[in-house]
N, C-alpha and C. Protein backbone atom coordinates (compact mmCIF):
# COMPACT_ATOMS: atom_id res chain seq x y z
N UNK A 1 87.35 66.69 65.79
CA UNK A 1 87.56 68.10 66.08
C UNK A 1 87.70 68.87 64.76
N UNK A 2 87.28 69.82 64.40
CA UNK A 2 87.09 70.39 63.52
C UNK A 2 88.58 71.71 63.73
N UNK A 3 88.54 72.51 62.37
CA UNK A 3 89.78 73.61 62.63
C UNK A 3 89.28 74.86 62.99
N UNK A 4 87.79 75.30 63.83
CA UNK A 4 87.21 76.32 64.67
C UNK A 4 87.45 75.96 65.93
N UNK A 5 87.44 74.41 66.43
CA UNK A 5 87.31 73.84 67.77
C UNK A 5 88.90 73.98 68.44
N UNK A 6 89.17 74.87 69.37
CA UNK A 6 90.52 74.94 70.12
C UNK A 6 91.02 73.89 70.30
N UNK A 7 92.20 73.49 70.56
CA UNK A 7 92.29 71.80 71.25
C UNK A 7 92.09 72.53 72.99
N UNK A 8 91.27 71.51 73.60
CA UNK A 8 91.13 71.23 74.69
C UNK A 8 91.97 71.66 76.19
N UNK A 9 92.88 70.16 75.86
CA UNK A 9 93.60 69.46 76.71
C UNK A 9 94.68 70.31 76.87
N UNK A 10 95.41 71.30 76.23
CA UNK A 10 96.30 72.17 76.34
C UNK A 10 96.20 73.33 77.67
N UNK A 11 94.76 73.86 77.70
CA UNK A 11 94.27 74.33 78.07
C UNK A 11 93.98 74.07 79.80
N UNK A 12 93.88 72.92 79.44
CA UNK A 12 93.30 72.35 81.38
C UNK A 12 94.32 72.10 81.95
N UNK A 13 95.37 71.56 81.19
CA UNK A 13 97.15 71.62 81.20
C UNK A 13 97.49 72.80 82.34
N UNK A 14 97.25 73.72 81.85
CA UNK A 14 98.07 75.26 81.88
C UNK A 14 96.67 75.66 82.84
N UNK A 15 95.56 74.90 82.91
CA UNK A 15 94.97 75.74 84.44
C UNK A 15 95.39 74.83 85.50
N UNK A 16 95.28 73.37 85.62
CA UNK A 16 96.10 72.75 86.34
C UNK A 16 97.04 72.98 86.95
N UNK A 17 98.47 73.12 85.55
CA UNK A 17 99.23 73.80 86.34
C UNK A 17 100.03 74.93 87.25
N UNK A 18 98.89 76.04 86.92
CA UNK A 18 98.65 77.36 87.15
C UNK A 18 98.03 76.98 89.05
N UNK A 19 96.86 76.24 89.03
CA UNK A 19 96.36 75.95 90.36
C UNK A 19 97.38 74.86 91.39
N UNK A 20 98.39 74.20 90.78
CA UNK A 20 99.03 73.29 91.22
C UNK A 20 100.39 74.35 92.01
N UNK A 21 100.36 75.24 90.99
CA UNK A 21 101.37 76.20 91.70
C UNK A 21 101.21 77.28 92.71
N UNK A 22 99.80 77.36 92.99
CA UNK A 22 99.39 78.23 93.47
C UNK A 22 99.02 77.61 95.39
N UNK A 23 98.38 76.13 94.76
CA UNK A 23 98.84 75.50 96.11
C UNK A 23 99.98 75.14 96.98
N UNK A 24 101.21 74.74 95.88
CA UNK A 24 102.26 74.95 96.71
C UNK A 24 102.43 76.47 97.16
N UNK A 25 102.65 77.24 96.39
CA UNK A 25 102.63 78.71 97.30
C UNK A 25 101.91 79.15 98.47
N UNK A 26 100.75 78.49 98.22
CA UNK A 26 100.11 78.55 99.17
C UNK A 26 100.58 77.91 101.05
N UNK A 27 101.14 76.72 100.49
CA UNK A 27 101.86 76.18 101.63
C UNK A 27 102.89 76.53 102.07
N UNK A 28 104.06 76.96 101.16
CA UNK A 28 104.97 77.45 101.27
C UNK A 28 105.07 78.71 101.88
N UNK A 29 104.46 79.67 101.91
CA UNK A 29 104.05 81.01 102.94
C UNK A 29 103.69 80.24 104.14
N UNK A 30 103.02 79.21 104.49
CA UNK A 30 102.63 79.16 105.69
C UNK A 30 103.70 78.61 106.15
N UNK A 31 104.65 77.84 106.25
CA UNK A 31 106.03 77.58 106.07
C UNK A 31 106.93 78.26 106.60
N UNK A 32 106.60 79.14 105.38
CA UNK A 32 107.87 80.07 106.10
C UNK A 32 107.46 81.64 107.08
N UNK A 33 106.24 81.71 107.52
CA UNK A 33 105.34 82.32 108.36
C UNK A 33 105.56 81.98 109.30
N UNK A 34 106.05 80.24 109.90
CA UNK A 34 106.25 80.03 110.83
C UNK A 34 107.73 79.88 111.34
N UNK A 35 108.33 79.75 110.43
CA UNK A 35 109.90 79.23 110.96
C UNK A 35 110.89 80.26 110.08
N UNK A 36 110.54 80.70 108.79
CA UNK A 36 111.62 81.88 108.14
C UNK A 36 112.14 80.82 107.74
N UNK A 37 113.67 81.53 106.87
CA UNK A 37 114.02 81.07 105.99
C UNK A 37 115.35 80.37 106.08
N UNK A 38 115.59 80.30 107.48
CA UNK A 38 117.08 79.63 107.81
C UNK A 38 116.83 78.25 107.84
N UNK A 39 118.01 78.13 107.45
CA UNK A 39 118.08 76.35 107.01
C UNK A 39 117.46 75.63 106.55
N UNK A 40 117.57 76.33 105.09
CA UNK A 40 116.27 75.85 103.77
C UNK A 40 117.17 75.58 103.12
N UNK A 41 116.50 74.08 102.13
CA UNK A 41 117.12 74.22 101.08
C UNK A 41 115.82 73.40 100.57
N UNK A 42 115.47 73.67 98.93
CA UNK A 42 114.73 72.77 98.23
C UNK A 42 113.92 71.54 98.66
N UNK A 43 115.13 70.89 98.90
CA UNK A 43 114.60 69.43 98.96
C UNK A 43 113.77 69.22 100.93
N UNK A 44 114.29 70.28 101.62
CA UNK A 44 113.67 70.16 103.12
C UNK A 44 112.39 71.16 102.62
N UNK A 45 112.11 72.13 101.96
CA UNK A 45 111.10 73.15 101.98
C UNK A 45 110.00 72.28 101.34
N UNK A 46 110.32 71.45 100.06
CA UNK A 46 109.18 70.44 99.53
C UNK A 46 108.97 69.02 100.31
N UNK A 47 109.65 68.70 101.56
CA UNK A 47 109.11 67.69 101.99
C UNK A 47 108.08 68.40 103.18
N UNK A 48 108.28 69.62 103.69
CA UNK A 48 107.36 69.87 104.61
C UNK A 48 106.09 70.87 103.77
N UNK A 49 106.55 70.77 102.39
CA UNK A 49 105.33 71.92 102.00
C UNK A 49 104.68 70.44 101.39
N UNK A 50 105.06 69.28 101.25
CA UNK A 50 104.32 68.46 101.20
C UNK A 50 104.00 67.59 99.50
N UNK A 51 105.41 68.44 99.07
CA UNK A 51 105.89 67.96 97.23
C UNK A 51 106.87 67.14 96.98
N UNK A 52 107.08 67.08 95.90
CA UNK A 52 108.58 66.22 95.46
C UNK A 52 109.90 67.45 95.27
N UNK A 53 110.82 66.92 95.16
CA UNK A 53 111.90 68.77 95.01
C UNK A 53 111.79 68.47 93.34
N UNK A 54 111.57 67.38 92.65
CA UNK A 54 111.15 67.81 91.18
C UNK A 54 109.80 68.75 90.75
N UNK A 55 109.07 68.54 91.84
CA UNK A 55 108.13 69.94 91.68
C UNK A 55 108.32 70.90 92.11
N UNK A 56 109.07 71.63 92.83
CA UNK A 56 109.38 72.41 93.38
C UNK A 56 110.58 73.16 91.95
N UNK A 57 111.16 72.31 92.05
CA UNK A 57 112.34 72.86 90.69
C UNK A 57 111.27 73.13 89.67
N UNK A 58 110.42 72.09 89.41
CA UNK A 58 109.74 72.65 88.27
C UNK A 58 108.91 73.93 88.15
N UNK A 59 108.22 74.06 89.32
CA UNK A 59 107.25 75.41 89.17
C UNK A 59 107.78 77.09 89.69
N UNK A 60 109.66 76.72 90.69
CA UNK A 60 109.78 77.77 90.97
C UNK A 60 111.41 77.98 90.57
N UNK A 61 112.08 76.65 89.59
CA UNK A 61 113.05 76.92 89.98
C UNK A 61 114.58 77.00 90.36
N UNK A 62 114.55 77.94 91.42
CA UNK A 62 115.19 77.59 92.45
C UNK A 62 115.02 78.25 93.64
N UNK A 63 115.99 77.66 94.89
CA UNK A 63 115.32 78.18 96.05
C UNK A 63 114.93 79.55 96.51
N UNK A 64 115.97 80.62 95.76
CA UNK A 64 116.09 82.00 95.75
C UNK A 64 114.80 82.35 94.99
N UNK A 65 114.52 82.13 93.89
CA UNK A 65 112.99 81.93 93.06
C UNK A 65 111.77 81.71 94.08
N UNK A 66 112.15 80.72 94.52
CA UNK A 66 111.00 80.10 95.63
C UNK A 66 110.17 81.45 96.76
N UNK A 67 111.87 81.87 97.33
CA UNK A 67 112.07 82.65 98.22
C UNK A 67 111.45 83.80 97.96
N UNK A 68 111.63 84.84 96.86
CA UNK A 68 111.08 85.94 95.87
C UNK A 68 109.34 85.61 95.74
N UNK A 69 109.17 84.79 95.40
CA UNK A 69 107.82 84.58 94.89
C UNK A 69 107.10 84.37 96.70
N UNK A 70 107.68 83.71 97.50
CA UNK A 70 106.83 83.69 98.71
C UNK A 70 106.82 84.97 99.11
N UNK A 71 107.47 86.03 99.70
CA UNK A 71 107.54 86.42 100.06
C UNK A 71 106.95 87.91 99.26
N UNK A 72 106.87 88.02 98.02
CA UNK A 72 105.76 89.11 97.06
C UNK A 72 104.30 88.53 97.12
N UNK A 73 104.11 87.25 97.47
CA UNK A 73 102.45 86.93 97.25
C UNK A 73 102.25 87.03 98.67
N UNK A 74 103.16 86.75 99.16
CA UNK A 74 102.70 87.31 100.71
C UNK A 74 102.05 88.86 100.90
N UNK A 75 103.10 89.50 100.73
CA UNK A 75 103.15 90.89 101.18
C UNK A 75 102.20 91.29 99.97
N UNK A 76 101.25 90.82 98.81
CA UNK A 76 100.40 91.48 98.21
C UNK A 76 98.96 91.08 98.67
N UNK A 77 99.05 89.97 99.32
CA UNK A 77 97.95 89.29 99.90
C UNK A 77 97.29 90.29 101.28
N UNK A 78 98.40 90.33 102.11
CA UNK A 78 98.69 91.23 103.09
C UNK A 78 97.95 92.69 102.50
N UNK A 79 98.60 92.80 101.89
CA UNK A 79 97.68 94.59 101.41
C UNK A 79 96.47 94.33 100.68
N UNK A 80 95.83 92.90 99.95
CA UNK A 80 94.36 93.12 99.57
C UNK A 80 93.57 92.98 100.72
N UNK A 81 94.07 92.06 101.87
CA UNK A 81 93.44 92.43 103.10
C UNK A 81 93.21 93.73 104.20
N UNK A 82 94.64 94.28 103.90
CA UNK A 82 94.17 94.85 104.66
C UNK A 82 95.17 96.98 103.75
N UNK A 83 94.11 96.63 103.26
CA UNK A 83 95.20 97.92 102.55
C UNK A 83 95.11 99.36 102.77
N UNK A 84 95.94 100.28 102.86
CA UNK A 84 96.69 101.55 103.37
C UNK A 84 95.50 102.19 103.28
N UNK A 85 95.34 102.80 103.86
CA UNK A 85 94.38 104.37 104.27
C UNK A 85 95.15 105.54 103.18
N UNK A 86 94.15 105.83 101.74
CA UNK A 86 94.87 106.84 101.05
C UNK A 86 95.39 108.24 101.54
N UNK A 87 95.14 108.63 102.77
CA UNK A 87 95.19 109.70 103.29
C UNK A 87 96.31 109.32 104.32
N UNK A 88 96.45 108.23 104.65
CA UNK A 88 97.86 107.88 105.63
C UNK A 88 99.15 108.80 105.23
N UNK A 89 99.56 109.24 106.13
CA UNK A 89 101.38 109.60 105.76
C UNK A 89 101.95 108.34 105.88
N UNK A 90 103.10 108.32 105.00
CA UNK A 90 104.45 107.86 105.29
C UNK A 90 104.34 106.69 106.21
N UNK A 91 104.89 107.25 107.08
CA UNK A 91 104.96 106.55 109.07
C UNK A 91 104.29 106.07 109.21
N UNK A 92 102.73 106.33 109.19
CA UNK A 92 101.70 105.69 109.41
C UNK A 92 101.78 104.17 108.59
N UNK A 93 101.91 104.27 107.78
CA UNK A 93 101.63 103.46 106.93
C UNK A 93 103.14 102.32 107.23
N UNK A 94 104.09 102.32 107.33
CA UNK A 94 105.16 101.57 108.16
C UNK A 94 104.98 100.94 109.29
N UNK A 95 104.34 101.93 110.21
CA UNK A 95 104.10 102.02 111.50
C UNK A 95 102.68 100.59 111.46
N UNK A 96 101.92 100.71 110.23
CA UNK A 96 100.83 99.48 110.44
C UNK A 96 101.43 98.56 110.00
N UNK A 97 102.15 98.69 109.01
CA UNK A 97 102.89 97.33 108.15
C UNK A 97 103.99 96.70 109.85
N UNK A 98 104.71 97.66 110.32
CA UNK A 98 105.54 96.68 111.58
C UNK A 98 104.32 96.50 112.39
N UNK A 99 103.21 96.43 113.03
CA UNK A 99 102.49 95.74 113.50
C UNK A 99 101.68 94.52 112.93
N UNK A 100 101.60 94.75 111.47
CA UNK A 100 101.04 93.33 110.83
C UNK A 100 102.43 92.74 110.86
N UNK A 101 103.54 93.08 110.92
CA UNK A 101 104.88 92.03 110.22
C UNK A 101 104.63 91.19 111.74
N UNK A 102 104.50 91.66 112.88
CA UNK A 102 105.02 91.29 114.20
C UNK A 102 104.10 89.66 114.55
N UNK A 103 102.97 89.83 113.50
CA UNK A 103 102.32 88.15 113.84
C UNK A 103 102.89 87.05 112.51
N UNK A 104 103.99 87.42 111.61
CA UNK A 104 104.46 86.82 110.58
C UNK A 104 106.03 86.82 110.70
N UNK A 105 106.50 86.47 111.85
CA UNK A 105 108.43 87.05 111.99
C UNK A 105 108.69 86.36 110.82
N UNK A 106 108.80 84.88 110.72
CA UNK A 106 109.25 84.32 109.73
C UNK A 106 109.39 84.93 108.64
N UNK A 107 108.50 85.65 107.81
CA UNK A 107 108.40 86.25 106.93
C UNK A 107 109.12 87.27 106.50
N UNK A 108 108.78 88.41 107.73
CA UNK A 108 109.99 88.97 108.44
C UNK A 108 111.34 88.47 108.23
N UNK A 109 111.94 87.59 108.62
CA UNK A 109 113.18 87.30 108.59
C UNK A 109 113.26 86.91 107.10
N UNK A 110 112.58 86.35 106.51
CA UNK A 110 112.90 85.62 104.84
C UNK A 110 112.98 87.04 104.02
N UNK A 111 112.15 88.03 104.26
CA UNK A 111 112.40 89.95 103.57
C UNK A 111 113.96 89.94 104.01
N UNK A 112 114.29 90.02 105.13
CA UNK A 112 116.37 90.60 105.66
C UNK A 112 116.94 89.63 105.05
N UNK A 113 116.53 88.18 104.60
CA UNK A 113 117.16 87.15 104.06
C UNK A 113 117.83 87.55 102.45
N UNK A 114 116.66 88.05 101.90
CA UNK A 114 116.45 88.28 100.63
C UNK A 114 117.29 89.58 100.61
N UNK A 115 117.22 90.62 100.97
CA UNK A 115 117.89 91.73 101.04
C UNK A 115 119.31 91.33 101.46
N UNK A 116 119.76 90.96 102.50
CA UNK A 116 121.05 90.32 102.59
C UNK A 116 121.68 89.67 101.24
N UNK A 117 121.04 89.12 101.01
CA UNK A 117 121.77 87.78 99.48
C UNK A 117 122.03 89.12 98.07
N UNK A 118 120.81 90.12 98.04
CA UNK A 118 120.72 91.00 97.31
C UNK A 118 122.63 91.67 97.18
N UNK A 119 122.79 91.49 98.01
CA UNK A 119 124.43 92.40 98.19
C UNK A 119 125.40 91.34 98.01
N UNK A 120 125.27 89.99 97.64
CA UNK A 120 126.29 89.68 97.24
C UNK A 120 126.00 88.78 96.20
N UNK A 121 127.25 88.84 95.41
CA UNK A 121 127.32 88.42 94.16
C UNK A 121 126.58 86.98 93.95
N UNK A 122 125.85 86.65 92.83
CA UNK A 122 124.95 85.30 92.12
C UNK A 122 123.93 85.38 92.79
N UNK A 123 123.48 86.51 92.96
CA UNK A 123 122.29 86.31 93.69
C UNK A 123 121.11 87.25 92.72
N UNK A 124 121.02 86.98 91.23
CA UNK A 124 120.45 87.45 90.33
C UNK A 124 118.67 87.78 90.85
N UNK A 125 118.14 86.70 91.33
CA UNK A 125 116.78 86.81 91.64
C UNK A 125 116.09 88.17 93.26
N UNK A 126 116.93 88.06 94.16
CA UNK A 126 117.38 88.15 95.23
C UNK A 126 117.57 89.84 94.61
N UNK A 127 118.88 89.96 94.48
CA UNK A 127 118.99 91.37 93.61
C UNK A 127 118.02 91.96 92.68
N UNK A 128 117.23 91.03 91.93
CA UNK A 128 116.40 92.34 91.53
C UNK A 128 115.13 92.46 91.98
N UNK A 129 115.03 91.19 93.00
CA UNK A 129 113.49 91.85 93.99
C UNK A 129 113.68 93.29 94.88
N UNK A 130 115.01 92.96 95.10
CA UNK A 130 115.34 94.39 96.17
C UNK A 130 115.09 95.36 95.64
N UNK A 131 116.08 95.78 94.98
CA UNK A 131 116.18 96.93 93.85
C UNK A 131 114.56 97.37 93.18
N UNK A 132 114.01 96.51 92.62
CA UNK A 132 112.72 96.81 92.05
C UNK A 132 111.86 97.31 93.45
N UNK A 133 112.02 96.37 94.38
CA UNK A 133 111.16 96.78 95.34
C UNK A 133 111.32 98.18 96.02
N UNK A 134 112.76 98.22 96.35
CA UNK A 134 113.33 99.95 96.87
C UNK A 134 112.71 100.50 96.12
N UNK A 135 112.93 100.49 94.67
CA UNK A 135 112.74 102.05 93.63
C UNK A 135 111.09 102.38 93.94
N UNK A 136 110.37 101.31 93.97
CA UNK A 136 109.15 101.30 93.70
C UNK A 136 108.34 102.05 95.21
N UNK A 137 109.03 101.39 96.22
CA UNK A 137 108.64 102.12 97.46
C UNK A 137 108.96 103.69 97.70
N UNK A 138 110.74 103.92 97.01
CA UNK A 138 110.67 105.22 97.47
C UNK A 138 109.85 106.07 96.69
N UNK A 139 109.52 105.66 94.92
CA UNK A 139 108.69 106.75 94.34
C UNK A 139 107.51 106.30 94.81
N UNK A 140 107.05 105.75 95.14
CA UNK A 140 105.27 105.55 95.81
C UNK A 140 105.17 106.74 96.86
N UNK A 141 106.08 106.64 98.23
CA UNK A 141 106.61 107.26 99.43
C UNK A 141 106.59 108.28 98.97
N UNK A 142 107.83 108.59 97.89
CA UNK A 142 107.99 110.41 97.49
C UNK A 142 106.59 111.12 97.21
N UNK A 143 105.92 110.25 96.51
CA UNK A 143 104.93 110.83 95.51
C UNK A 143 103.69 111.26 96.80
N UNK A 144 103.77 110.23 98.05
CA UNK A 144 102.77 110.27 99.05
C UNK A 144 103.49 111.48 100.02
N UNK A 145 104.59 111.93 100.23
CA UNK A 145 105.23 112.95 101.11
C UNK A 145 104.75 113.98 100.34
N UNK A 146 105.16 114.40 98.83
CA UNK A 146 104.96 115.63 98.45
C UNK A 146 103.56 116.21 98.38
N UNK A 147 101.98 114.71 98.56
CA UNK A 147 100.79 115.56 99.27
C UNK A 147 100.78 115.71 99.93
N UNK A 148 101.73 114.91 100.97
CA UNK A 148 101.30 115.69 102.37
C UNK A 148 101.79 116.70 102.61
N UNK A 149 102.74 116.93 102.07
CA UNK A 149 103.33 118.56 101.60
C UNK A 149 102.29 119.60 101.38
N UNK A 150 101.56 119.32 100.55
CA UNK A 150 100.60 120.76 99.88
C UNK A 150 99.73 120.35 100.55
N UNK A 151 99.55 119.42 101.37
CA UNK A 151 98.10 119.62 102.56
C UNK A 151 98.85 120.12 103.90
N UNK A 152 99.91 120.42 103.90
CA UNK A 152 100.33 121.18 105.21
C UNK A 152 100.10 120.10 106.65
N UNK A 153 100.45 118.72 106.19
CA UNK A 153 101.13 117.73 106.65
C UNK A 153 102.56 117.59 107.40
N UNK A 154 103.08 117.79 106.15
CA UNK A 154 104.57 117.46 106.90
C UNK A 154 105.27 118.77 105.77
N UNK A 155 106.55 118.55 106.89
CA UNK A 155 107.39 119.89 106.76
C UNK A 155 107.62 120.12 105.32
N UNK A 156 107.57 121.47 104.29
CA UNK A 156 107.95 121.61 103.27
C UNK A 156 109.34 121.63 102.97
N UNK A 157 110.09 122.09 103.64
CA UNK A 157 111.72 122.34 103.77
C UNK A 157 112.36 120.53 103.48
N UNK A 158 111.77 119.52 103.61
CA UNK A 158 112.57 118.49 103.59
C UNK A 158 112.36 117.94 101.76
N UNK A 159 113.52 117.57 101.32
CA UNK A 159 112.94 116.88 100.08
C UNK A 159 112.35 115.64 99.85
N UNK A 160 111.34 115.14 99.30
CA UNK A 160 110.42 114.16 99.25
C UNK A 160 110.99 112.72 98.91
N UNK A 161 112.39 112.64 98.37
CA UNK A 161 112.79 111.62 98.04
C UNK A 161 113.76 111.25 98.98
N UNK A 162 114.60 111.86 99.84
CA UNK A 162 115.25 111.74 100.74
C UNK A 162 114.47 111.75 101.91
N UNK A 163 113.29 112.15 102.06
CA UNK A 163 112.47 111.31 103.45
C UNK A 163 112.08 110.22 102.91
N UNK A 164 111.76 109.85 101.29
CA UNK A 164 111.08 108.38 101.08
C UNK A 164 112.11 107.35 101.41
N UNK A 165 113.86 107.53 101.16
CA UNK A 165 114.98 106.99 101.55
C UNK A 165 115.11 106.54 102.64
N UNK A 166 114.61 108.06 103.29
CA UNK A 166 115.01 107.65 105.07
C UNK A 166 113.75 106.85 105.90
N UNK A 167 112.09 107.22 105.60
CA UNK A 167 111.88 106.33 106.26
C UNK A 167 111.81 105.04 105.91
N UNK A 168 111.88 104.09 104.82
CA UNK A 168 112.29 102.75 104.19
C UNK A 168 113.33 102.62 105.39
N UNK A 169 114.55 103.45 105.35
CA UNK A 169 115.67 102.75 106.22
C UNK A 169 115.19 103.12 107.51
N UNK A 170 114.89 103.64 107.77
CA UNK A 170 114.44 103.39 109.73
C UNK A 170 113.25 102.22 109.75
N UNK A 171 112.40 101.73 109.02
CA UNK A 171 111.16 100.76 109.14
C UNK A 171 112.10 99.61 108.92
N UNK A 172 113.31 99.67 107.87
CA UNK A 172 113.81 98.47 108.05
C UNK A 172 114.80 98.35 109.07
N UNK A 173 115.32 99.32 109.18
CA UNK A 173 116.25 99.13 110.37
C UNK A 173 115.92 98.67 111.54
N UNK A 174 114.49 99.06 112.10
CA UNK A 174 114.04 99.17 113.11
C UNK A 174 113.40 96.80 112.96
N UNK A 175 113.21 97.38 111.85
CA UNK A 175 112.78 95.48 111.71
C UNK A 175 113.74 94.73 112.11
N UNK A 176 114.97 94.88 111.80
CA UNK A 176 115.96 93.87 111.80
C UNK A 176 116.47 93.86 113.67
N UNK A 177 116.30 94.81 113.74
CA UNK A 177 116.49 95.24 115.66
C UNK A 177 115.15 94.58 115.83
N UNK A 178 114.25 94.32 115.69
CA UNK A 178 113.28 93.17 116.50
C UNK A 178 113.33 92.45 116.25
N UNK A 179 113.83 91.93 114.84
CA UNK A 179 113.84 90.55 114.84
C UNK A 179 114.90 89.59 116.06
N UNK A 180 116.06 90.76 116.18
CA UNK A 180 117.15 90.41 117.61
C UNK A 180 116.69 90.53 118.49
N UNK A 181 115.68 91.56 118.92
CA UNK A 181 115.41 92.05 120.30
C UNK A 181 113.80 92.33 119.78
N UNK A 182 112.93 91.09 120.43
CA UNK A 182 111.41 92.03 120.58
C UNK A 182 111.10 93.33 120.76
N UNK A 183 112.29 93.37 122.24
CA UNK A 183 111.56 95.06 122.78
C UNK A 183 112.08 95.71 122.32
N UNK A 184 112.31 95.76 120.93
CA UNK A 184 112.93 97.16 120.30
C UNK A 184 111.48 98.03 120.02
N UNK A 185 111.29 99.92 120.22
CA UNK A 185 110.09 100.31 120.11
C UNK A 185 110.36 100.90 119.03
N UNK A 186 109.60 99.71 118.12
CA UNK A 186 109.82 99.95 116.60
C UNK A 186 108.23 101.29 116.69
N UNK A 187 106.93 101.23 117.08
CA UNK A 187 106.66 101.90 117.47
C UNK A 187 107.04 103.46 117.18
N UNK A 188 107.48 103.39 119.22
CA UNK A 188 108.14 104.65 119.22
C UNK A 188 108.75 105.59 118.53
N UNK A 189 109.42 104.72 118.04
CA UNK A 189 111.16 105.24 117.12
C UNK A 189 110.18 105.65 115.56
N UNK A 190 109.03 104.95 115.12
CA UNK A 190 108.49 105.17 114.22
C UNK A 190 107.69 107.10 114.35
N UNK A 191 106.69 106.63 115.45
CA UNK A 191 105.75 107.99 116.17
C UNK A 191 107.32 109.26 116.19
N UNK A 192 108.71 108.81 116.50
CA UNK A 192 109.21 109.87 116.85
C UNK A 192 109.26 110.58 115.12
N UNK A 193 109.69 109.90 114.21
CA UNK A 193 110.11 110.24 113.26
C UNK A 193 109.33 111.40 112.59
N UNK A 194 107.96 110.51 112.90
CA UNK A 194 106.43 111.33 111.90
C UNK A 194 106.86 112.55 112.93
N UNK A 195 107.08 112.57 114.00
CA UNK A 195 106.82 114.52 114.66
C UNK A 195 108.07 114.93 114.36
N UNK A 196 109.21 114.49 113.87
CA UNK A 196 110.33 115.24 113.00
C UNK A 196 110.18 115.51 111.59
N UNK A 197 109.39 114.96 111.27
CA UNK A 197 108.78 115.55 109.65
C UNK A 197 107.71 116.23 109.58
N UNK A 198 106.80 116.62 111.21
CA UNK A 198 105.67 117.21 110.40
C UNK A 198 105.77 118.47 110.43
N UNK A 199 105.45 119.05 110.05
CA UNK A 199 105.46 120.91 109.45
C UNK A 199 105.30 121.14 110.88
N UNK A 200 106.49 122.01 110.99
CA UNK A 200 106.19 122.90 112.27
C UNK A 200 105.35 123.96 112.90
């Protein structure tokens, strides 16, 4: 090997293990797609995703790690398939996300899992998926209310960051009530909201 020639083997290393991690993730969403996230721990999540829990520690960890990372490649996967209508309001756009959540509960439940742990203490990973994720939704939300504002959408009188607040908390609220009760009309309760915000 000469000192122009890269070394190699470093290289196939780090795609290896780049693809090695990507298959467990891969399993691991389907996993927890089907059953959620109760009564996990490491060493049960890598015997049914089909690893050792030394791989599992190695590529994610820990279980809260695990948990974070399934549940963001999920929900980004989810939107290259099937992603928002730029002209959607708000609601709308909730209103499709709780009908895609409704064939993934598991998943569903591992999001309230994660948010739950978020509020109490050592839960470093957990806490800042939430947080990053809130901030990021309500300025996305705000930024999508205040066009529908100047397109004479929805009501001008409301402020854009306090509807991005409120509908986050009714889409999740309304989640965690189906995850208890199917027939909650997450729906409904959604459709009612959009005709309380739209310009009168």
């Amino acid at each position: 090997m000469t000192d122009e020639e890269p070394p190699a083997r470093p290289r196939r290393a780090y795609a290896k293990g780049v693809a090695r991690r990507r298959e467990i993730l891969d399993r691991a969403i389907e996993v927890f797609a089907e059953r959620g996230s109760g009564r996990t721990s490491l060493r049960t999540i890598a015997q049914e995703v089909g690893v050792t829990h030394a791989a599992l520690t190695h590529y994610f960890g820990s279980l809260e790690e695990l948990l974070v990372e399934v549940y963001r490649e999920s929900e980004r996967r989810g939107d290259e398939l099937a992603p928002h209508p730029p002209d959607a309001t708000p609601v709308e756009i909730m209103r499709e996300s709780a009908r895609r959540n409704r064939s993934v509960a598991g998943l569903v439940q591992l999001y309230s899992t994660l948010v739950a742990s978020a509020l109490e203490e050592g839960h470093p990973a957990a806490r800042e998926f939430a947080t990053t994720r809130f901030a990021g939704l309500r300025g996305d939300i705000a930024d999508r209310v205040r066009q529908k504002q100047r397109e004479g959408v929805l009501r001008e009188d409301a402020d854009a960051d306090a509807v991005a607040a409120l509908v986050i908390a009714a889409s999740d609220g309304l989640q965690t009530q189906w995850l208890l009760d199917p027939e909650t009309p997450q729906d409904a309760a959604l459709a009612l909201l959009e005709k309380l915000l739209a310009r009168p």
